[in-house]
C-alpha atoms as a PDB file:
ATOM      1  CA  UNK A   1       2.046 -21.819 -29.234  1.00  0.00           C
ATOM      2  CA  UNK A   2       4.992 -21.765 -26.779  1.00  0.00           C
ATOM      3  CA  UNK A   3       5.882 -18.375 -27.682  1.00  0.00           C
ATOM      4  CA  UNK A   4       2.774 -16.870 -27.088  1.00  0.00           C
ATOM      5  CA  UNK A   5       2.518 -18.562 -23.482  1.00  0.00           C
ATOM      6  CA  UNK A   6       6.091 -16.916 -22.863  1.00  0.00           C
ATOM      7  CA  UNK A   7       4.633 -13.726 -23.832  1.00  0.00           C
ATOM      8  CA  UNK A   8       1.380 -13.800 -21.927  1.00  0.00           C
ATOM      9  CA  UNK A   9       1.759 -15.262 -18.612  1.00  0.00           C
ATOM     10  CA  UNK A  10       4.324 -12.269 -17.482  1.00  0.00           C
ATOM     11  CA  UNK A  11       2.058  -9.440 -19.388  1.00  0.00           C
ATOM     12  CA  UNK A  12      -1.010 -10.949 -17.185  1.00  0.00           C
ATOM     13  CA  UNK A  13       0.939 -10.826 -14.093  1.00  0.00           C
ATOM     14  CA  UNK A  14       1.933  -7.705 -14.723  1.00  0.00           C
ATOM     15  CA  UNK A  15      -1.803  -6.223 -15.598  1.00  0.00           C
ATOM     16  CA  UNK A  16      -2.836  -7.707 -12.488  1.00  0.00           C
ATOM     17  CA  UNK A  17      -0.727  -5.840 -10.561  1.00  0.00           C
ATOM     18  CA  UNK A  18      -1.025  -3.123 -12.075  1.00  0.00           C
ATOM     19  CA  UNK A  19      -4.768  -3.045 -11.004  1.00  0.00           C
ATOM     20  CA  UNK A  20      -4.195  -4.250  -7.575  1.00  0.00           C
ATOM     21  CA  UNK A  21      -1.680  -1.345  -6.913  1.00  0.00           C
ATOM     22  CA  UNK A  22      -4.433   1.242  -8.564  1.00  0.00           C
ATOM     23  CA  UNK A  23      -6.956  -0.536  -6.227  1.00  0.00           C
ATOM     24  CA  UNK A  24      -4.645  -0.027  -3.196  1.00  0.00           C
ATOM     25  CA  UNK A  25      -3.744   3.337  -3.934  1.00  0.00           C
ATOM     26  CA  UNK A  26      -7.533   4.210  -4.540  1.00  0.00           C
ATOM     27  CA  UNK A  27      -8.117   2.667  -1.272  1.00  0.00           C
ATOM     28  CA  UNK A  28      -5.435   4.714   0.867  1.00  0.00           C
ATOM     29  CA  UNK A  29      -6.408   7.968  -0.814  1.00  0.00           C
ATOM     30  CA  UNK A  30     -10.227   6.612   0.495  1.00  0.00           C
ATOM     31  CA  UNK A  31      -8.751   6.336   4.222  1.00  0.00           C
ATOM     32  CA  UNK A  32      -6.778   9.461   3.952  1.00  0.00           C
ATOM     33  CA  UNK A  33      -9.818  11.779   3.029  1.00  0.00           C
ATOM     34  CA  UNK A  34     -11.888  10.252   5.516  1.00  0.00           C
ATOM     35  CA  UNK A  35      -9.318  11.000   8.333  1.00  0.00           C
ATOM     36  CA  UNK A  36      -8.824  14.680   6.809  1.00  0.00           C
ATOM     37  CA  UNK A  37     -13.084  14.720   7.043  1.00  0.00           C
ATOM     38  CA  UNK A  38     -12.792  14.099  10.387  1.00  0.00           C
ATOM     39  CA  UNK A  39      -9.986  16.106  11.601  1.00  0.00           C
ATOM     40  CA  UNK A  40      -7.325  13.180  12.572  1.00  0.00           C
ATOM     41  CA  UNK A  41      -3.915  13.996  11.772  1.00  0.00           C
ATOM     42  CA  UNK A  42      -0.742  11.242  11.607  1.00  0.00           C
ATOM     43  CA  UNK A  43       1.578  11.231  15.034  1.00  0.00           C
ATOM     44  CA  UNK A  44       5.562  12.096  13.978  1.00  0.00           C
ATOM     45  CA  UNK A  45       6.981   8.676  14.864  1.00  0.00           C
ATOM     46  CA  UNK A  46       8.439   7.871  17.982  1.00  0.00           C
ATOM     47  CA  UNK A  47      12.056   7.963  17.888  1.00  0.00           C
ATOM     48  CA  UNK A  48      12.705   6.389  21.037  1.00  0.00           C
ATOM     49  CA  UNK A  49      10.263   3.978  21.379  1.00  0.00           C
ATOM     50  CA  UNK A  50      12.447   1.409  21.461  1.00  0.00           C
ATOM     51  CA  UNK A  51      14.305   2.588  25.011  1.00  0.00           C
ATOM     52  CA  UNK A  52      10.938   3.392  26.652  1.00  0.00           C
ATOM     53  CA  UNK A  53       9.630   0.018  25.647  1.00  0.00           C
ATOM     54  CA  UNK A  54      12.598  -1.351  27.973  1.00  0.00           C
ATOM     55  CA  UNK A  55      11.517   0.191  30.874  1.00  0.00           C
ATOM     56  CA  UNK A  56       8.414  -1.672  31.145  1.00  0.00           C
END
Protein backbone atom coordinates (compact mmCIF):
# COMPACT_ATOMS: atom_id res chain seq x y z
CA UNK A 1 0.00 0.00 0.00
CA UNK A 2 3.16 2.08 0.61
CA UNK A 3 4.38 1.49 -2.75
CA UNK A 4 1.57 2.62 -4.50
CA UNK A 5 1.46 6.01 -2.39
CA UNK A 6 5.26 6.40 -3.52
CA UNK A 7 4.14 5.99 -6.95
CA UNK A 8 1.11 8.24 -7.00
CA UNK A 9 1.63 11.29 -5.07
CA UNK A 10 4.66 12.46 -7.58
CA UNK A 11 2.59 11.19 -10.88
CA UNK A 12 -0.40 13.54 -9.45
CA UNK A 13 1.85 16.37 -8.93
CA UNK A 14 3.16 16.01 -11.98
CA UNK A 15 -0.42 15.76 -13.98
CA UNK A 16 -1.31 18.77 -12.22
CA UNK A 17 1.20 20.65 -13.56
CA UNK A 18 1.10 19.52 -16.47
CA UNK A 19 -2.47 21.02 -16.83
CA UNK A 20 -1.72 24.19 -15.13
CA UNK A 21 1.20 24.89 -17.61
CA UNK A 22 -1.35 23.90 -20.69
CA UNK A 23 -3.83 26.28 -18.92
CA UNK A 24 -1.17 29.06 -18.75
CA UNK A 25 0.07 28.63 -22.06
CA UNK A 26 -3.62 28.58 -23.43
CA UNK A 27 -4.06 31.69 -21.54
CA UNK A 28 -0.94 33.73 -22.97
CA UNK A 29 -1.65 32.57 -26.51
CA UNK A 30 -5.46 34.15 -25.43
CA UNK A 31 -3.66 37.62 -24.50
CA UNK A 32 -1.34 37.49 -27.38
CA UNK A 33 -4.14 37.22 -30.14
CA UNK A 34 -6.12 39.73 -28.54
CA UNK A 35 -3.21 42.30 -28.61
CA UNK A 36 -2.40 41.18 -32.38
CA UNK A 37 -6.58 41.91 -32.87
CA UNK A 38 -6.03 45.10 -31.78
CA UNK A 39 -2.88 46.21 -33.28
CA UNK A 40 -0.53 46.50 -29.96
CA UNK A 41 2.86 45.41 -30.48
CA UNK A 42 5.62 44.55 -27.43
CA UNK A 43 8.25 47.66 -26.70
CA UNK A 44 12.19 46.26 -27.24
CA UNK A 45 13.24 46.55 -23.59
CA UNK A 46 14.89 49.36 -22.21
CA UNK A 47 18.46 48.86 -21.90
CA UNK A 48 19.22 51.70 -19.86
CA UNK A 49 16.53 52.03 -17.72
CA UNK A 50 18.37 51.55 -14.93
CA UNK A 51 20.71 54.97 -15.41
CA UNK A 52 17.66 57.08 -16.36
CA UNK A 53 15.83 55.84 -13.33
CA UNK A 54 18.82 57.62 -11.33
CA UNK A 55 18.24 60.79 -12.59
CA UNK A 56 14.97 61.20 -11.07
Amino acid sequence: MAFLLILLIPLAGFVTARRGRRKLMRGSGLVTAYCRRQGWQQAPPDRDINARTLLL
